[in-house]
Protein backbone atom coordinates (compact mmCIF):
# COMPACT_ATOMS: atom_id res chain seq x y z
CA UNK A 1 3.34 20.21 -1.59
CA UNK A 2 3.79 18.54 1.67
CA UNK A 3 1.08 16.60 3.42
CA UNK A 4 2.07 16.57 7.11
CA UNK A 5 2.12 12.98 8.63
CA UNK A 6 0.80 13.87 12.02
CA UNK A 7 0.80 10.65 13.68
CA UNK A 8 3.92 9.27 12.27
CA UNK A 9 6.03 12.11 13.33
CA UNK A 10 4.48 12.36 16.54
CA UNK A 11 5.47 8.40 17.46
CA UNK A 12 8.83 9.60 16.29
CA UNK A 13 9.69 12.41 17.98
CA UNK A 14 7.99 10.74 21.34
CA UNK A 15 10.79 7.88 20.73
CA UNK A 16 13.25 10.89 20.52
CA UNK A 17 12.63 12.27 23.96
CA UNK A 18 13.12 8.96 25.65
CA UNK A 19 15.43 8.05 27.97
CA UNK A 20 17.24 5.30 26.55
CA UNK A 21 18.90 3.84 23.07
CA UNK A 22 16.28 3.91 20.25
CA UNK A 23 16.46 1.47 17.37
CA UNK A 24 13.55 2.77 15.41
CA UNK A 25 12.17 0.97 11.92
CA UNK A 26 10.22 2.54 8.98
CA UNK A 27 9.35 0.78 6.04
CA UNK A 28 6.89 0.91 2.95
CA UNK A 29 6.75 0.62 -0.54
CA UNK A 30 8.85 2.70 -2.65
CA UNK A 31 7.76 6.21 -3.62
CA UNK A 32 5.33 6.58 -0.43
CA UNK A 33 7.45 9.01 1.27
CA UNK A 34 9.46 7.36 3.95
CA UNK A 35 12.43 9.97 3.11
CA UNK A 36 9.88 12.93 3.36
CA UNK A 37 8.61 11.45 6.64
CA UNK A 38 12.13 11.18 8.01
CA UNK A 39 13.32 14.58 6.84
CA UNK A 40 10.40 15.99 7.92
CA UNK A 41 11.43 14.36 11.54
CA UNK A 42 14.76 15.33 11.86
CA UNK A 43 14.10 18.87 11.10
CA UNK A 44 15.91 21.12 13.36
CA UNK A 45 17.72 18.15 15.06
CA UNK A 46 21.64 16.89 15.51
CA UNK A 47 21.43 14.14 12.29
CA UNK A 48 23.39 11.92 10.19
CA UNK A 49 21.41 11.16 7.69
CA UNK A 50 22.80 7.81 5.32
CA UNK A 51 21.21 6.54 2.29
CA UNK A 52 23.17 3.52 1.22
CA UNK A 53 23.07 3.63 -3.08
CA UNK A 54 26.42 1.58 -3.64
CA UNK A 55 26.36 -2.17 -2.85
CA UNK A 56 30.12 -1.66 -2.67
CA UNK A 57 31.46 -2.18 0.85
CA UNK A 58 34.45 -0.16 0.65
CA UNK A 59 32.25 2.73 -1.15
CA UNK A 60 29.43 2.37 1.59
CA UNK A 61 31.67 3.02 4.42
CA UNK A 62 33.30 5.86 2.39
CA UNK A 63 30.55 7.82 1.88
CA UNK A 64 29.17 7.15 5.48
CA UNK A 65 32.19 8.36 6.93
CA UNK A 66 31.64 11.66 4.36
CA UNK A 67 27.79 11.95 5.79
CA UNK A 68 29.41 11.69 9.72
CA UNK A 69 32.46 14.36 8.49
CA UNK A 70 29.59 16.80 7.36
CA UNK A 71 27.87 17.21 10.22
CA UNK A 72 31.01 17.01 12.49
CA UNK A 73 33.98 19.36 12.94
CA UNK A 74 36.02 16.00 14.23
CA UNK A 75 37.88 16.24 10.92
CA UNK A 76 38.19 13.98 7.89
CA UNK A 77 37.11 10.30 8.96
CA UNK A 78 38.04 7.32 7.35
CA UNK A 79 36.07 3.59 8.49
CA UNK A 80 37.48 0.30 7.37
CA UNK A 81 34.58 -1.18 9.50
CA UNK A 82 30.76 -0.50 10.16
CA UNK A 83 31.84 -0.91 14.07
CA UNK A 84 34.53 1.69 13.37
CA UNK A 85 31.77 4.24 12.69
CA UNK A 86 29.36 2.91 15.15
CA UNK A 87 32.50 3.77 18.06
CA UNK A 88 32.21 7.47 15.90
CA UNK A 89 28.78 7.94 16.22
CA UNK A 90 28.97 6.62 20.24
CA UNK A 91 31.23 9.46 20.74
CA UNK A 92 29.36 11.70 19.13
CA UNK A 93 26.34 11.31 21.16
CA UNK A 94 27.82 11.40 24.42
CA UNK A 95 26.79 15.10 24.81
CA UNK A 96 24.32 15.94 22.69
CA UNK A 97 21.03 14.06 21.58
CA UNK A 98 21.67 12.67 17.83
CA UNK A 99 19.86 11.02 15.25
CA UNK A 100 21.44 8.59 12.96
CA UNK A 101 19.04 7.63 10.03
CA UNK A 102 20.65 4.67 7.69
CA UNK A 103 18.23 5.32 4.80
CA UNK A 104 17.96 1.82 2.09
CA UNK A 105 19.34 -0.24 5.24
CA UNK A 106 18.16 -3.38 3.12
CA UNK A 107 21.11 -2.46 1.04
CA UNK A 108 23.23 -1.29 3.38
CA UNK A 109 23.20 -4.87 5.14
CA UNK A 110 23.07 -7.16 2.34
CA UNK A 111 26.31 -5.57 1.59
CA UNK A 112 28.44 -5.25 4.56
CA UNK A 113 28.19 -8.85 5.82
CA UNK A 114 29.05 -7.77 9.58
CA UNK A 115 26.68 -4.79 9.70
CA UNK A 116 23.55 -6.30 11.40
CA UNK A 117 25.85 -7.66 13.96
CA UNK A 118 27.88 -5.13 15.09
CA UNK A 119 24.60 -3.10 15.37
CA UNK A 120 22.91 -5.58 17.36
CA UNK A 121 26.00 -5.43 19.56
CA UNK A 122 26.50 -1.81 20.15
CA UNK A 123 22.37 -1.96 21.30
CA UNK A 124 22.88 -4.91 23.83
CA UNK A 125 26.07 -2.87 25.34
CA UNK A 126 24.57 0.79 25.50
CA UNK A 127 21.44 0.44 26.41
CA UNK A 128 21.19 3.27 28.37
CA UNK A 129 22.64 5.65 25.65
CA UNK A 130 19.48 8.02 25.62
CA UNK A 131 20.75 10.17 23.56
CA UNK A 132 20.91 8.09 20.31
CA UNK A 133 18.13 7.37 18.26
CA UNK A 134 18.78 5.01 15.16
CA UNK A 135 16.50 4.70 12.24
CA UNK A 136 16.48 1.84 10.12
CA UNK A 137 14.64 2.99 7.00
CA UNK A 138 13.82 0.71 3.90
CA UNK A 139 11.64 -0.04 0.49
CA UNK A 140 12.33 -3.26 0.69
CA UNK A 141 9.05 -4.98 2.36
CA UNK A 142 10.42 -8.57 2.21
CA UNK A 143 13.72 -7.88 3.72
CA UNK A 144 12.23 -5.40 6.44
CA UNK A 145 9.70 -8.20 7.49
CA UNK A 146 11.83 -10.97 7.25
CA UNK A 147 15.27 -10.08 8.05
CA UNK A 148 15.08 -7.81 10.42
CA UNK A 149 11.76 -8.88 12.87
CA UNK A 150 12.40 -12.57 12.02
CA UNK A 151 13.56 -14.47 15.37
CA UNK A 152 16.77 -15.33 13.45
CA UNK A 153 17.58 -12.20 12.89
CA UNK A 154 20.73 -10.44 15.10
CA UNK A 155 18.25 -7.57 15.55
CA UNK A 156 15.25 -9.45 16.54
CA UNK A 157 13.97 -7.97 19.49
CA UNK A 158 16.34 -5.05 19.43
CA UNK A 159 13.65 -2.52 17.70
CA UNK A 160 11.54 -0.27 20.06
CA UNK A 161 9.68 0.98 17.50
CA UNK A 162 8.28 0.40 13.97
CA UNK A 163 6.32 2.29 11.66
CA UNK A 164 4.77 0.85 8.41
CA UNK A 165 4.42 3.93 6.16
CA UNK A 166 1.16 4.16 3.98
CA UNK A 167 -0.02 5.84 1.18
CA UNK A 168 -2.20 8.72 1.84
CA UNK A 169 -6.12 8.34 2.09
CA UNK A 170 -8.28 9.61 -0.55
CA UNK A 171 -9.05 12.49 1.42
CA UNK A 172 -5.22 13.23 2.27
CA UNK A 173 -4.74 12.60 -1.81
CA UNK A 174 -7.55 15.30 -2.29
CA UNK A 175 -4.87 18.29 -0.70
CA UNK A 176 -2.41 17.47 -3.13
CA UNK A 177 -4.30 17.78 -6.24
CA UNK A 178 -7.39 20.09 -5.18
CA UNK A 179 -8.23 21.15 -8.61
CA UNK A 180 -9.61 17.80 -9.69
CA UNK A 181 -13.67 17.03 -9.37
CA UNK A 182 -14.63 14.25 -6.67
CA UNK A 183 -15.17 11.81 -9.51
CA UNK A 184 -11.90 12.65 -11.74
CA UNK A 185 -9.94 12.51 -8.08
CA UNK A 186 -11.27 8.93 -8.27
CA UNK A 187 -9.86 7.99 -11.27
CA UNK A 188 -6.45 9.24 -10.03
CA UNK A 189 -6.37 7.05 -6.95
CA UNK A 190 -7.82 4.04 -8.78
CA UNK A 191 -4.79 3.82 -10.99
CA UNK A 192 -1.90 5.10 -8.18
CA UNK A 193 -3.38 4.85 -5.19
CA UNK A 194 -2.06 7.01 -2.46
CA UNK A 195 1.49 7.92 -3.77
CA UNK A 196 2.16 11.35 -3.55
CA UNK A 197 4.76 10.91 -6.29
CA UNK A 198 2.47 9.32 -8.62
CA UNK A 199 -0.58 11.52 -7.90
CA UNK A 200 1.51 14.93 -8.58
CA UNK A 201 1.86 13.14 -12.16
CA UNK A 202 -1.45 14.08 -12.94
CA UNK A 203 -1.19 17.93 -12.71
CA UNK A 204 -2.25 19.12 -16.36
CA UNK A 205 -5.78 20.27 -17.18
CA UNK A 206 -6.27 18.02 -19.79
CA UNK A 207 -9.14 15.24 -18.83
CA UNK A 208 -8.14 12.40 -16.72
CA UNK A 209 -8.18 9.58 -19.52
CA UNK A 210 -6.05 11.73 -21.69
CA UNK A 211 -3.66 11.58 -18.83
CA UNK A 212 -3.73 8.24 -18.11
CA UNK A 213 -2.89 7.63 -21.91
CA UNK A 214 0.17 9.89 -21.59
CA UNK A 215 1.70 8.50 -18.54
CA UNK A 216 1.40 4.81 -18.84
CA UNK A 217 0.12 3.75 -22.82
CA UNK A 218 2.93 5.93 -24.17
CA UNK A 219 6.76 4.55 -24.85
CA UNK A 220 8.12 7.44 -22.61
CA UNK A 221 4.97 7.90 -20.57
CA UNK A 222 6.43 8.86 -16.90
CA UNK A 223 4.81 5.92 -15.51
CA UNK A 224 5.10 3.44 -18.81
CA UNK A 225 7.70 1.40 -16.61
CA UNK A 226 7.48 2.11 -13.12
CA UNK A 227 5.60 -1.21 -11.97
CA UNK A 228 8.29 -3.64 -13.70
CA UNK A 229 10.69 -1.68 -12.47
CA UNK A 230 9.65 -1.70 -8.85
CA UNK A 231 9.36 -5.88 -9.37
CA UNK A 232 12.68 -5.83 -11.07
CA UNK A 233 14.07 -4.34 -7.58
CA UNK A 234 12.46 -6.75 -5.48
CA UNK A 235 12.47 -10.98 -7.54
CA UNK A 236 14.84 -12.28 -9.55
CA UNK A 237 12.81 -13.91 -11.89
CA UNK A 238 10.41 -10.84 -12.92
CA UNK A 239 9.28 -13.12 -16.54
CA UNK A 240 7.55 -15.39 -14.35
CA UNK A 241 6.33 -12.60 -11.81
CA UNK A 242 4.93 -10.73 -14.69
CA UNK A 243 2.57 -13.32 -16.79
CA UNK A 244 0.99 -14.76 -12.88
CA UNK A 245 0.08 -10.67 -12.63
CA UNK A 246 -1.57 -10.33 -15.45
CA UNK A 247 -3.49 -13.62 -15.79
CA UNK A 248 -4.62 -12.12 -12.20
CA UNK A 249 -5.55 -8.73 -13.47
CA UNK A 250 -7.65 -10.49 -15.87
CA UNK A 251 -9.54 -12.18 -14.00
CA UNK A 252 -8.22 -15.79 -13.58
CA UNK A 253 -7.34 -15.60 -10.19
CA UNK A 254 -6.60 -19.33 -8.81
CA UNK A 255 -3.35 -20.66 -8.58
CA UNK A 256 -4.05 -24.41 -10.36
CA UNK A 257 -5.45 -21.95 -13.05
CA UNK A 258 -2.72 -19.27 -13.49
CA UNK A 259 -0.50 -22.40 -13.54
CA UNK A 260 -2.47 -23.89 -16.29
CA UNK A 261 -2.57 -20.71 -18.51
CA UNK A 262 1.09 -19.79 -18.18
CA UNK A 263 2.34 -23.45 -18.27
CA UNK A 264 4.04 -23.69 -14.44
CA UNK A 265 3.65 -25.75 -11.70
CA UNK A 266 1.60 -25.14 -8.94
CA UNK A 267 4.99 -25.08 -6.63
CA UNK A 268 6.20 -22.23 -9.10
CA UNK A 269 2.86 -20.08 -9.19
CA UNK A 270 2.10 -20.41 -4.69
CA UNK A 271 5.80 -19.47 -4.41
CA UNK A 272 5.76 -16.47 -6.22
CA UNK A 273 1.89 -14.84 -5.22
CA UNK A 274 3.55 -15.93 -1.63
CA UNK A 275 6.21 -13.39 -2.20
CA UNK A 276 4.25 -11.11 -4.26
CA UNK A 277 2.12 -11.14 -0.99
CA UNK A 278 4.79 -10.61 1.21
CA UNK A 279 6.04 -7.20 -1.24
CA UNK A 280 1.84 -5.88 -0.58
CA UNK A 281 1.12 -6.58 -3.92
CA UNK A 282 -1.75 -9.39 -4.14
CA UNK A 283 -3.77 -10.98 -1.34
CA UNK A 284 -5.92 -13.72 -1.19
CA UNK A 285 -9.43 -12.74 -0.59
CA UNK A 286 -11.93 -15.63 0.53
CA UNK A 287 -15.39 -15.52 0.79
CA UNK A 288 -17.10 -14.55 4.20
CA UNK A 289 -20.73 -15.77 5.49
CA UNK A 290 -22.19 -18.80 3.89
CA UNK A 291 -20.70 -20.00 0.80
CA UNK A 292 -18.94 -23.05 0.15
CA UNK A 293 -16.67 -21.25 -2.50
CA UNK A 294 -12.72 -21.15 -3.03
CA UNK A 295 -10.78 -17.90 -2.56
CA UNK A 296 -9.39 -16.41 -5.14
CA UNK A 297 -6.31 -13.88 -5.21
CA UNK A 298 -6.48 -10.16 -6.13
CA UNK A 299 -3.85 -7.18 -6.52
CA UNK A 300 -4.18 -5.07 -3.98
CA UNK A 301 -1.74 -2.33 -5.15
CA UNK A 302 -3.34 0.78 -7.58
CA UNK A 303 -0.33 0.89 -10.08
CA UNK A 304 0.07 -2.68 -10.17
CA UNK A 305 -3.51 -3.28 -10.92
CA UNK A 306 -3.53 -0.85 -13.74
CA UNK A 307 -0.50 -1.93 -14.98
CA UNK A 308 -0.95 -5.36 -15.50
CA UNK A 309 -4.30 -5.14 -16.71
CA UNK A 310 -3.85 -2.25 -19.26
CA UNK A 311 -0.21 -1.57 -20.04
CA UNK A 312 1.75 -5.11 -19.45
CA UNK A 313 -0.11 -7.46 -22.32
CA UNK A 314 0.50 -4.71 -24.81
CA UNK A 315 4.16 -3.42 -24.13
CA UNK A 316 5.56 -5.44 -27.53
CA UNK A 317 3.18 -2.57 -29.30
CA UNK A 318 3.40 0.32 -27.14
CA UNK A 319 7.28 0.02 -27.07
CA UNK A 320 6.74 0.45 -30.90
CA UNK A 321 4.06 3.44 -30.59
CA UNK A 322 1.63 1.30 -32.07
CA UNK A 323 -1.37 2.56 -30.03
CA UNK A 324 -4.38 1.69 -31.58
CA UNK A 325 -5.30 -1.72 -30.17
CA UNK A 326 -4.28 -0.99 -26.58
CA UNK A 327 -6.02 2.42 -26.28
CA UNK A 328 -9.29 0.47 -27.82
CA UNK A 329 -8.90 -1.80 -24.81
CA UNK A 330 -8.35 0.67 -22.33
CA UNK A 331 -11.76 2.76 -23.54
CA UNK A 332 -13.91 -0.64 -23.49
CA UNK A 333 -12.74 -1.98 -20.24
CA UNK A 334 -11.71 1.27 -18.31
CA UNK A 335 -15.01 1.96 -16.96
CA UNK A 336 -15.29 -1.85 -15.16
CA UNK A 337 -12.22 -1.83 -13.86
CA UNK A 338 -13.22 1.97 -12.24
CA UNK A 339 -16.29 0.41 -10.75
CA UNK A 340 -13.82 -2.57 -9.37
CA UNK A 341 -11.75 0.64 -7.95
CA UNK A 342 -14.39 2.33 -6.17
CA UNK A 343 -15.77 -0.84 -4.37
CA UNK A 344 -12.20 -0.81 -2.54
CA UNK A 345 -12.85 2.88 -1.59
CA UNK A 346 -16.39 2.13 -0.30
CA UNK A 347 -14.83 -0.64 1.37
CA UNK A 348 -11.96 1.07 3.42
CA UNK A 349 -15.28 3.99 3.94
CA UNK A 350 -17.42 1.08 5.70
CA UNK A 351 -13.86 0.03 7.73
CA UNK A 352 -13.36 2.96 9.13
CA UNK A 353 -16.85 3.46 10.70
CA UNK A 354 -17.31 3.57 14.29
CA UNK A 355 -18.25 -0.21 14.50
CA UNK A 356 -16.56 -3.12 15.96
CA UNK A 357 -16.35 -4.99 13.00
CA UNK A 358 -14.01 -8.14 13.81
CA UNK A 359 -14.12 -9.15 9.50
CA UNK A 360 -15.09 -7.24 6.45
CA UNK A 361 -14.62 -8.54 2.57
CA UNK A 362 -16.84 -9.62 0.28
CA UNK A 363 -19.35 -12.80 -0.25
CA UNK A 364 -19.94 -15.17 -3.60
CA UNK A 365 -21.91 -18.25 -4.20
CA UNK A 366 -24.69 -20.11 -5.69
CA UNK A 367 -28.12 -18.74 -5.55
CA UNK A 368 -30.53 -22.00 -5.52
CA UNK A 369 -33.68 -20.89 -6.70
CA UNK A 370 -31.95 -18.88 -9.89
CA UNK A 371 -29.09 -21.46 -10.04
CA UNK A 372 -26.56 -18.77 -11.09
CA UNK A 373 -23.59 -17.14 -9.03
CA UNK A 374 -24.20 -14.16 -7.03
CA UNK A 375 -22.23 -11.41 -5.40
CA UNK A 376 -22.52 -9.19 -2.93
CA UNK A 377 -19.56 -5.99 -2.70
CA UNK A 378 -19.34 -5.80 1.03
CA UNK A 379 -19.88 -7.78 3.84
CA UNK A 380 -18.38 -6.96 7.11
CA UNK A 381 -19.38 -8.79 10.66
CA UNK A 382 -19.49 -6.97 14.06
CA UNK A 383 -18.16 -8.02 17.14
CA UNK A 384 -22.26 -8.52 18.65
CA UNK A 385 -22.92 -10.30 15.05
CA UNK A 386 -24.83 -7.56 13.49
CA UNK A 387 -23.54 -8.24 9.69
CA UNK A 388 -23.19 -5.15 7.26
CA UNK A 389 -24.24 -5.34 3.34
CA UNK A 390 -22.95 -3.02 0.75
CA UNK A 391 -23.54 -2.63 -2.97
CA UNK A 392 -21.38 0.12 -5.22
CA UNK A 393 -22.77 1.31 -8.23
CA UNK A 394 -20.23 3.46 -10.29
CA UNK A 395 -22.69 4.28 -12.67
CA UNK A 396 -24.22 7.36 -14.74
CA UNK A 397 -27.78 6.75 -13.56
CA UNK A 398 -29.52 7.46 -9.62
CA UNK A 399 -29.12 3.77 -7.20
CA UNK A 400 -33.13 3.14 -6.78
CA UNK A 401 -34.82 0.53 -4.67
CA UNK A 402 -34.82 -2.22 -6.79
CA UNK A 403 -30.40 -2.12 -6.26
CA UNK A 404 -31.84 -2.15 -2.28
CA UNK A 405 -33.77 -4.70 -2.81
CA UNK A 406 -31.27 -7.20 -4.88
CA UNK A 407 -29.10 -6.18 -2.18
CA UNK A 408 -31.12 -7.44 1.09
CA UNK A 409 -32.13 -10.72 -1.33
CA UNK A 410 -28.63 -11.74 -1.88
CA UNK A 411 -27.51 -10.85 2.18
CA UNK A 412 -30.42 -13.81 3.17
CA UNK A 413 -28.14 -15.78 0.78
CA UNK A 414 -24.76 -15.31 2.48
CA UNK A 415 -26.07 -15.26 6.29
CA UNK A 416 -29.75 -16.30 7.08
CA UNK A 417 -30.49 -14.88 10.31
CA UNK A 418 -29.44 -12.00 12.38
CA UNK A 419 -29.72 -8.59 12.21
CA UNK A 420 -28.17 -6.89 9.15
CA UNK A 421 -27.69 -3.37 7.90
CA UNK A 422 -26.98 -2.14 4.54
CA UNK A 423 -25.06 0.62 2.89
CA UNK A 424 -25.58 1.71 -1.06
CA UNK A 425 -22.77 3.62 -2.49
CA UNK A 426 -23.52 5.44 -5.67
CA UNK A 427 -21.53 7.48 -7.54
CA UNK A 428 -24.40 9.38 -9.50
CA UNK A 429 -26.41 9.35 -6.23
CA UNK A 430 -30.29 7.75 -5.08
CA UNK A 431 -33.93 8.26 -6.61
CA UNK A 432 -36.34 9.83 -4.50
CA UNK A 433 -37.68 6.85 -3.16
CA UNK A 434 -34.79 5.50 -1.96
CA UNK A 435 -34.24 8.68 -0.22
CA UNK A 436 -37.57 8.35 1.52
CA UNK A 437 -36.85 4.65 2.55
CA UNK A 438 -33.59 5.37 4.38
CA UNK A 439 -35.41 8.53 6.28
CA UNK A 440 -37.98 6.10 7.13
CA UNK A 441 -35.78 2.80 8.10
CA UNK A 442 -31.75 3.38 10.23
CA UNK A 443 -30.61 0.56 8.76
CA UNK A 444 -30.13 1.74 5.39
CA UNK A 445 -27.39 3.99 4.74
CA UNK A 446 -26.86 5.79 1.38
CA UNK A 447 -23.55 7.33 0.64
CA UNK A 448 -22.84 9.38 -2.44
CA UNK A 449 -19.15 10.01 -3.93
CA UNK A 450 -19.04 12.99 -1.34
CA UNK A 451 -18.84 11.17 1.47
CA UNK A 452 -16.19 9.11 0.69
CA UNK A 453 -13.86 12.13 0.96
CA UNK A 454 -13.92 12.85 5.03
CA UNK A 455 -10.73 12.99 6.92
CA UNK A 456 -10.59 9.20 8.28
CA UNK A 457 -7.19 7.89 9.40
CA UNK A 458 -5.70 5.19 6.86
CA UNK A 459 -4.94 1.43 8.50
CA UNK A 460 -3.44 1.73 12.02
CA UNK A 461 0.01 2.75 12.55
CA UNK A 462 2.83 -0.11 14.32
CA UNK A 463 4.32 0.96 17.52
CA UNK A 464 5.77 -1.22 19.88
């Protein structure tokens, strides 16, 4: 099933039907569907469409010049450079509008030296060429960020558009398995997130946890491997990569501390959740409103979370099909890390409101009068400073007023004055009372697991 990206296709084709040389880059992590996207694009269009899968020079231009022979009658083309098939292409779009998509570019240009070069170039000298459009596609965040918008770059500046490509919303995920309940839908996203590929894993009938079991706490589970193998494609040194994501996962989520409990130095561990930030995968999330905590850094992506809290500390076993002891783990700690899961859904649900928030996250800090640490789930700031509350509950039993209640306590906590509203998420839904309240009072907003699936766009496109 195909999920239709509206908005991306229409910046595309809009860049298509200028009137001048397009240089166009997509990029996202693997498996979200940039290739989809693209073919979706050039459907009934003039195309060459390249994906690089050789880091052999000689082999890369050899099978480019095969992808330019197939969808040319101008007979069988050899290239001993990447400017001999740029000259091709040129002359190939001098009557007729054509796309040229160079699919795992990242590749592509870490292999043939000159290739970033003589594209930048052919740009600067046929400017006006509005009949070419050129898409740079590629998986590989770090390079895509960094080699190719970085000032240093040949092609900086060169790009007139870009498109980061994200995984579908929950409601978007909803279309492509519509057979699941709201709540086992949930579950899906909370371990893959939005990737189609990884969602369509979970097609049986068999209950969700079941599932989960098969695909990642199984030796040949589909998705047993998938998250070391996506690191192994991005860092060298995926050893150290892997013990800083699962002292993370776990909970221990400074860097003097993951240094401590894996026995690196602090230089080691900020280089590497640098990088690992730079690839999407972990962010560090600090503290808004009044606290006088330290961040602390969290993984951001579905699988990875999952993975490195559930699969990764157990492989030695699993790889031998001893079971037991990880699926005893996964039972007693599934349901918290759920509950962790749905506050980022309830999260993105208060983001995409129609208010100007200017910052949304969460708060922690000291509560002086029970001298223990408190929390609060949400806390997002408008523009007018109006700040915004939230509490998630993923439990069995109805949110009452007493969760209110500890809620509005804890906001005077984080910011003292001002006005304030507050949102209760619940999976199982709201007593009666709390019902009544919110009829009675705007500023209280209950949302049950329903609501959370309404068509709402994900994070904004880039277009320049």
């Amino acid at each position: 099933m195909l999920i239709k990206r509206t908005k991306e296709l229409e910046i595309l084709n809009t860049a298509y039907k200028s009137d001048k040389l397009e240089l166009i880059m997509v990029y996202g992590k693997r498996r979200v569907g940039k290739t989809t996207l693209l073919m979706q694009f050039c459907e009934d269009k003039k195309v060459i469409f390249h994906v690089t899968t050789s880091t052999n020079p000689h082999r890369i231009l050899q099978d480019l010049a095969r992808d330019i022979n197939s969808e040319t009658e101008t007979g069988k083309l050899q290239f001993d450079t990447f400017q001999d098939a740029l000259d091709t292409i040129d002359t190939l779009s001098k009557h007729q509008r054509l796309i040229v998509v160079l699919d795992e570019f990242p590749i592509m240009a870490k292999s043939l030296e000159s290739c970033m070069g003589d594209l930048q170039r052919y740009i600067d000298f046929h400017k006006e060429n509005k009949n070419l459009t050129i898409v740079l596609c590629g998986s590989s965040l770090s390079f895509m960020k960094q080699q190719i918008e970085d000032y240093q770059s040949p092609l900086y500046g060169r790009k007139t558009a870009k498109l980061f490509i994200q995984p579908f919303t929950l409601y978007q995920s909803r279309e492509l398995l519509p057979n699941l309940s709201l709540e086992e839908l949930l579950q899906v996203y909370s371990v893959c997130g939005g990737i189609a590929q990884y969602l369509l894993a979970f097609s049986s009938n068999e209950p969700i946890k079941k599932q989960i079991k098969s695909l990642f706490l199984q030796p040949q589970g589909v998705l047993s491997n998938e998250a070391i193998q996506l690191l192994q494609m991005e860092v060298k040194d995926v050893g150290t990569y892997r013990e800083i994501l699962e002292q993370v996962a776990s909970g221990v989520n400074q860097s003097n501390k993951i240094g401590d409990k894996i026995h690196r130095s602090p230089a080691v561990v900020s280089m590497a959740l640098a990088n690992l930030e730079i690839l999407e995968l972990v962010k560090k999330e600090n503290p808004i409103g009044k606290t006088t905590r330290r961040g602390h850094w969290v993984i951001t992506d579905s699988l990875f979370a999952f993975y490195f809290r559930f699969v990764s500390p157990f492989i030695g076993l699993l790889d031998r099909g001893a079971t037991v002891g990880p699926y005893a783990y996964f039972e007693k700690n599934y349901n918290q890390y759920l509950g962790f899961a749905f506050e980022k859904v309830c999260a993105n649900h208060l983001f995409t409101q129609s208010y100007p928030f200017i910052k949304i996250g969460k708060w922690w800090g000291p509560n002086p009068v029970k001298k223990q640490e408190e929390e609060i789930d949400i806390m997002a700031v408008e523009l007018n400073g109006t700040v915004h509350f939230g509490e998630c509950k993923w439990t069995k039993e109805y949110l009452d007023s007493a969760g209110l209640d500890t809620l509005i306590a804890r906001s005077y906590l984080a910011e003292p004055n001002g006005p304030r509203e507050y949102w209760l998420y619940a999976k199982s839904g709201f007593s009666k009372a709390l019902l009544d309240k919110s009829r009675q009072d705007k500023t209280i907003h209950l949302i049950s697991l329903g609501d959370l699936f309404v068509p709402i766009l994900p994070l904004p496109l880039s277009s320049d």
